[in-house]
N, C-alpha and C. Protein backbone atom coordinates (compact mmCIF):
# COMPACT_ATOMS: atom_id res chain seq x y z
N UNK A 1 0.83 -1.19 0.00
CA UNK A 1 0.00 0.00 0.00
C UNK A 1 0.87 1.25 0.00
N UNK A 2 0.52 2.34 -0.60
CA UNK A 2 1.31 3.56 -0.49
C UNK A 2 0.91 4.25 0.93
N UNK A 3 1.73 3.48 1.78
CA UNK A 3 2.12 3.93 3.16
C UNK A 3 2.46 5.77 3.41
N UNK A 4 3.07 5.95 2.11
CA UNK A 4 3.76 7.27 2.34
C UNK A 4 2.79 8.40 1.99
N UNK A 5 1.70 7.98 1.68
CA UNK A 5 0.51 8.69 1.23
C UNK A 5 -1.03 8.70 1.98
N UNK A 6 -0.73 7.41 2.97
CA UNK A 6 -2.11 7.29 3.97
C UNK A 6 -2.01 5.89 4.57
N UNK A 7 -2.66 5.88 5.88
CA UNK A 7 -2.04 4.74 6.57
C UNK A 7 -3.54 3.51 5.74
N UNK A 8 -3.33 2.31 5.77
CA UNK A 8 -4.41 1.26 5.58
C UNK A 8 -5.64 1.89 5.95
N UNK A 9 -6.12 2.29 7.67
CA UNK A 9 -7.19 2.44 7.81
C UNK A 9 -8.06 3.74 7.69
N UNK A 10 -7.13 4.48 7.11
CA UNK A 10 -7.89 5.99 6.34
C UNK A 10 -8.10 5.31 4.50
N UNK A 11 -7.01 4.50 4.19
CA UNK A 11 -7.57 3.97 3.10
C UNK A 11 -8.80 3.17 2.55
N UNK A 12 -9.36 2.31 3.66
CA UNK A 12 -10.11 1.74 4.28
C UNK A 12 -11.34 2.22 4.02
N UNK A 13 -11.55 3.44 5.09
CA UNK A 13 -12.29 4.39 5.53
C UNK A 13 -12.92 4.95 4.19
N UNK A 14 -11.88 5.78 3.17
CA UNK A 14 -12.65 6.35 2.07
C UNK A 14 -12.98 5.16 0.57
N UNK A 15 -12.71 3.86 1.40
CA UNK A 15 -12.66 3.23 -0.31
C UNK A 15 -14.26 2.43 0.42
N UNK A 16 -14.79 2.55 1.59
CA UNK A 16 -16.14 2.18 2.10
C UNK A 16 -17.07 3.47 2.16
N UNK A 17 -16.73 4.48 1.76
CA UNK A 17 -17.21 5.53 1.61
C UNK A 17 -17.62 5.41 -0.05
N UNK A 18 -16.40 5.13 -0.56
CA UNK A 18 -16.67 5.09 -2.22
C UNK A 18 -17.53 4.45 -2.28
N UNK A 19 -17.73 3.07 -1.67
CA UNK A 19 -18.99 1.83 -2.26
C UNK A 19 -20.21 2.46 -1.69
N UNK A 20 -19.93 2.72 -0.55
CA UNK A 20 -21.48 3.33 -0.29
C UNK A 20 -21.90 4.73 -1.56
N UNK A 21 -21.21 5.22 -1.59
CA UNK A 21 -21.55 6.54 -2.44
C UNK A 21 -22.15 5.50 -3.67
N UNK A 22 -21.21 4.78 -4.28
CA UNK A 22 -21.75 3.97 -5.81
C UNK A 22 -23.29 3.55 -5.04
N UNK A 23 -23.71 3.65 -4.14
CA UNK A 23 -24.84 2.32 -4.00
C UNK A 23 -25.96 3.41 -3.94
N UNK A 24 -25.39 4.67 -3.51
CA UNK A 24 -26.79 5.61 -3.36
C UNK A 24 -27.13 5.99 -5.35
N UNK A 25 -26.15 6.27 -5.95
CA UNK A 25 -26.50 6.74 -7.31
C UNK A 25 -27.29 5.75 -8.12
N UNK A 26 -28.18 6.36 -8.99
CA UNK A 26 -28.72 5.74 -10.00
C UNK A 26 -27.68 4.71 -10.85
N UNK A 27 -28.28 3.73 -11.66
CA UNK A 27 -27.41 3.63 -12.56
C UNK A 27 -26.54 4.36 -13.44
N UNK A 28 -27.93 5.35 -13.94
CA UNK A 28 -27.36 6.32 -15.15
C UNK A 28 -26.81 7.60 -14.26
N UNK A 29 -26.98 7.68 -13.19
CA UNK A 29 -26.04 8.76 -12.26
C UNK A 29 -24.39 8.32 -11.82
N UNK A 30 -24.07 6.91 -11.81
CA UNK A 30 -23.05 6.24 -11.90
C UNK A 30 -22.23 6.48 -12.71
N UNK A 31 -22.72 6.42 -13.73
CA UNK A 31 -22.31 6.49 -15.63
C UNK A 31 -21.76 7.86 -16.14
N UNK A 32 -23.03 8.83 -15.35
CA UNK A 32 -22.30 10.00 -15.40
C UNK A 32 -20.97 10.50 -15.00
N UNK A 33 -20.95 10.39 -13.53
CA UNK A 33 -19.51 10.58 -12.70
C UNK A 33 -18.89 9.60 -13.06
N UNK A 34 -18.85 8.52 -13.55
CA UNK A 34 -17.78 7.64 -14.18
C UNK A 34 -16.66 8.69 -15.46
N UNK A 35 -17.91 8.82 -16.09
CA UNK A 35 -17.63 9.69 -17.35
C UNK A 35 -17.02 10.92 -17.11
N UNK A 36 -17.47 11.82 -16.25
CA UNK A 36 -16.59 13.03 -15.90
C UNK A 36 -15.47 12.52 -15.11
N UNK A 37 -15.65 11.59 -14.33
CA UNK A 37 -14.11 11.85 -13.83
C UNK A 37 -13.05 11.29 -14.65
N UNK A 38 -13.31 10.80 -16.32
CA UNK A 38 -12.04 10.25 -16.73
C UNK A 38 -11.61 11.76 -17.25
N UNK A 39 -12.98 12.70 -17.72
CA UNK A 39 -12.53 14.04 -18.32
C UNK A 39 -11.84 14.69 -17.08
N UNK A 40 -12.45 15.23 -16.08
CA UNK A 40 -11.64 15.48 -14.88
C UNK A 40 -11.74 14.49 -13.55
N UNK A 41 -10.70 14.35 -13.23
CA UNK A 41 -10.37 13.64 -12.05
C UNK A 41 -10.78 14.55 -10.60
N UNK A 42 -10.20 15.74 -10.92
CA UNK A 42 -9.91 16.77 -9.34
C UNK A 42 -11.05 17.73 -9.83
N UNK A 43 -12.47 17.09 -9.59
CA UNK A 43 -13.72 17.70 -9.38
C UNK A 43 -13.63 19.01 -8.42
N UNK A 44 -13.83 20.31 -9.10
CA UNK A 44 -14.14 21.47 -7.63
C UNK A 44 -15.56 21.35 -6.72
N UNK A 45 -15.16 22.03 -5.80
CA UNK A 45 -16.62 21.68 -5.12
C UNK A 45 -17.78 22.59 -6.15
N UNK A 46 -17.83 23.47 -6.75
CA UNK A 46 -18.56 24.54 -7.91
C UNK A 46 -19.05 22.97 -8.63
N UNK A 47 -17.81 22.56 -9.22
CA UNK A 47 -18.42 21.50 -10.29
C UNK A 47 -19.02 20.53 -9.81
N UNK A 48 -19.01 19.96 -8.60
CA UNK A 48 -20.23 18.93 -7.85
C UNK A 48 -21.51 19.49 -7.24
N UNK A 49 -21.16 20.51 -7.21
CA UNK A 49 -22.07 21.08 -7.08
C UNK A 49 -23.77 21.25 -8.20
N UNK A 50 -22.53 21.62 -8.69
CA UNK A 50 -23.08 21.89 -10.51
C UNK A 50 -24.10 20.81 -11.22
N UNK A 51 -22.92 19.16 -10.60
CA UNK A 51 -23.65 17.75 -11.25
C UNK A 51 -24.88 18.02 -10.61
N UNK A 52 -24.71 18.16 -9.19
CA UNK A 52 -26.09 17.39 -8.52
C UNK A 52 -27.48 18.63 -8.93
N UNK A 53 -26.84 19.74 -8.67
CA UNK A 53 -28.56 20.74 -9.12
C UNK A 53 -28.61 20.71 -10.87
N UNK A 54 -27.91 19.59 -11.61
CA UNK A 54 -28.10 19.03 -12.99
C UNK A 54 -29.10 18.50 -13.01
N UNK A 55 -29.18 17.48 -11.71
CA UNK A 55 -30.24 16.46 -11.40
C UNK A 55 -30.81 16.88 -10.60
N UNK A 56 -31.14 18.13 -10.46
CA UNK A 56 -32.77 19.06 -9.20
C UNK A 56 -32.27 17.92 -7.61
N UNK A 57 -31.46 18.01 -7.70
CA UNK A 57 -30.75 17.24 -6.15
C UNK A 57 -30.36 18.23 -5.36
N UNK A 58 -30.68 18.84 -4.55
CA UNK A 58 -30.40 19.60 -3.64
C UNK A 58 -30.10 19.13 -2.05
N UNK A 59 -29.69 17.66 -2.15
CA UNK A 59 -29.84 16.84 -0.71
C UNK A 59 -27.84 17.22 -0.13
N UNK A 60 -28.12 17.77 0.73
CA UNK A 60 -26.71 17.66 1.55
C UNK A 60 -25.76 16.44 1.19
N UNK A 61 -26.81 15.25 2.21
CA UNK A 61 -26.17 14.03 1.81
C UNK A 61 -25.62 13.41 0.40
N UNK A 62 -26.19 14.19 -0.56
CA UNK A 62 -26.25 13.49 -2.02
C UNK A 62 -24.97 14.35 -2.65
N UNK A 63 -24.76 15.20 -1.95
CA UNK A 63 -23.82 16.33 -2.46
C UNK A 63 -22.30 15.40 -1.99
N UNK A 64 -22.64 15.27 -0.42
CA UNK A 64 -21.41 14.55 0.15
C UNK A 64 -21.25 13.09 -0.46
N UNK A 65 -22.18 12.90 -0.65
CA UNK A 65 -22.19 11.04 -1.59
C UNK A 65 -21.28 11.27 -2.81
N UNK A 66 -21.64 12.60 -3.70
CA UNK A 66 -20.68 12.73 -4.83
C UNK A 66 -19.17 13.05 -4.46
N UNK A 67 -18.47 13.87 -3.09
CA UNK A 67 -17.33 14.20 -2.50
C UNK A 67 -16.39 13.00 -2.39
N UNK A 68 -17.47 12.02 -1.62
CA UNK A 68 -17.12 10.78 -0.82
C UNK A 68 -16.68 9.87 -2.42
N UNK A 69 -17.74 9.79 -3.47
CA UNK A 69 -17.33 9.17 -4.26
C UNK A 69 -15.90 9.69 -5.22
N UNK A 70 -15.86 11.05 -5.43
CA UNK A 70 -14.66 11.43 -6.45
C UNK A 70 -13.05 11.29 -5.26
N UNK A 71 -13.45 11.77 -4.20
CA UNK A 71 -11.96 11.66 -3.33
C UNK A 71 -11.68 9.71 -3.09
N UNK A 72 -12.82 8.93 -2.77
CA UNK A 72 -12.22 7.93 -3.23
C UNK A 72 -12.01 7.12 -4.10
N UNK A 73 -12.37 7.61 -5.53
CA UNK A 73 -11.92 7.03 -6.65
C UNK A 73 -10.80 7.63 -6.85
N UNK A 74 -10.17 8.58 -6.24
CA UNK A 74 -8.78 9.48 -6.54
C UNK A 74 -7.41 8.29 -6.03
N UNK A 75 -7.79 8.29 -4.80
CA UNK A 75 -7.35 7.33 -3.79
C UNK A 75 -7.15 5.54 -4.34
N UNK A 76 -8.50 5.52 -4.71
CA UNK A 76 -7.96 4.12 -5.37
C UNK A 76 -7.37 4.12 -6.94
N UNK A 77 -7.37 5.06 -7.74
CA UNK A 77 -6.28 5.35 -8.90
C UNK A 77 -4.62 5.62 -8.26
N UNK A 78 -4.45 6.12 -7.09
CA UNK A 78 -3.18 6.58 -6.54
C UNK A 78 -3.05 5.39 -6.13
N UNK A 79 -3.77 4.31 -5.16
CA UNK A 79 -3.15 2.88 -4.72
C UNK A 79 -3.00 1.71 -5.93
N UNK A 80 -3.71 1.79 -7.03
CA UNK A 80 -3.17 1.41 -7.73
C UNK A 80 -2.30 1.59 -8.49
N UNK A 81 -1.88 2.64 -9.12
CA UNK A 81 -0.43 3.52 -9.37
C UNK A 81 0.61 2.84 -8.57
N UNK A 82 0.44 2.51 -7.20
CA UNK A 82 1.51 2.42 -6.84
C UNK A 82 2.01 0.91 -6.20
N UNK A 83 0.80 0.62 -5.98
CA UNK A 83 1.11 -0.87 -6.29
C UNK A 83 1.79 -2.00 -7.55
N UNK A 84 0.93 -0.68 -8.60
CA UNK A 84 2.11 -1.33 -9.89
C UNK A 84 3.64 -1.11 -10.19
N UNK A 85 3.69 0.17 -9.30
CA UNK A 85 5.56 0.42 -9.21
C UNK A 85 5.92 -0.33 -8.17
N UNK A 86 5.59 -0.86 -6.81
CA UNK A 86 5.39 -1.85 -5.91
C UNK A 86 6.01 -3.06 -6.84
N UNK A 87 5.16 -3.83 -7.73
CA UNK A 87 5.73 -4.99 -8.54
C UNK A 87 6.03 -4.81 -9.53
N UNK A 88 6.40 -3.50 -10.26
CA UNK A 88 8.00 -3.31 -11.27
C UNK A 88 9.21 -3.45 -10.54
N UNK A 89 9.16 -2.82 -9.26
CA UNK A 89 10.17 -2.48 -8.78
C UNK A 89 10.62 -4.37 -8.26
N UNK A 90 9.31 -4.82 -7.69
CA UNK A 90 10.24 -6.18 -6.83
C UNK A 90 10.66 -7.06 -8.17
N UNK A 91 9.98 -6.98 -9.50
CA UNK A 91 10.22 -7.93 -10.52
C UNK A 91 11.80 -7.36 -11.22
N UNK A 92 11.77 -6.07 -11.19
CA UNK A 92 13.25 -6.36 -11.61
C UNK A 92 14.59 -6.65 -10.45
């Protein structure tokens, strides 16, 4: 794990945050933030903002469901990043 970037149980913490966030969205609300975050990754709070009153969502929680979901899909692109230099590095 990239130790030098967050201990296991903060990793933990936001990658059970991520699944819950996937479980509150629609399908086709899934699809969406799938889709923007390959265009942007580092969502502002303006632009999540932006998604959810896209969809007449004005729920606190639904706002933080989208936070919870983009910071830990960030997190699990960075642990995987580095898990793959993890086994370049032990294979050579």
């Amino acid at each position: 794990m990239a130790s030098y970037f967050w201990d296991s149980d903060m990793f933990a913490r936001w990658t059970a945050k991520y699944a819950q966030a996937e479980q509150r969205f629609t399908n086709e609300q899934l699809e969406y933030v799938r889709r923007y975050y390959r265009i942007n990754k580092y969502a502002q709070i303006c632009e999540l903002e932006a998604i959810a009153s896209q969809w007449n969502i004005y729920d606190f929680d639904f706002y933080m469901s989208l936070y919870d979901w983009f910071v830990g899909r960030q997190m699990i692109d960075v642990e995987i990043e580095e898990r793959r230099y993890q086994g370049q590095k032990a294979a050579a």
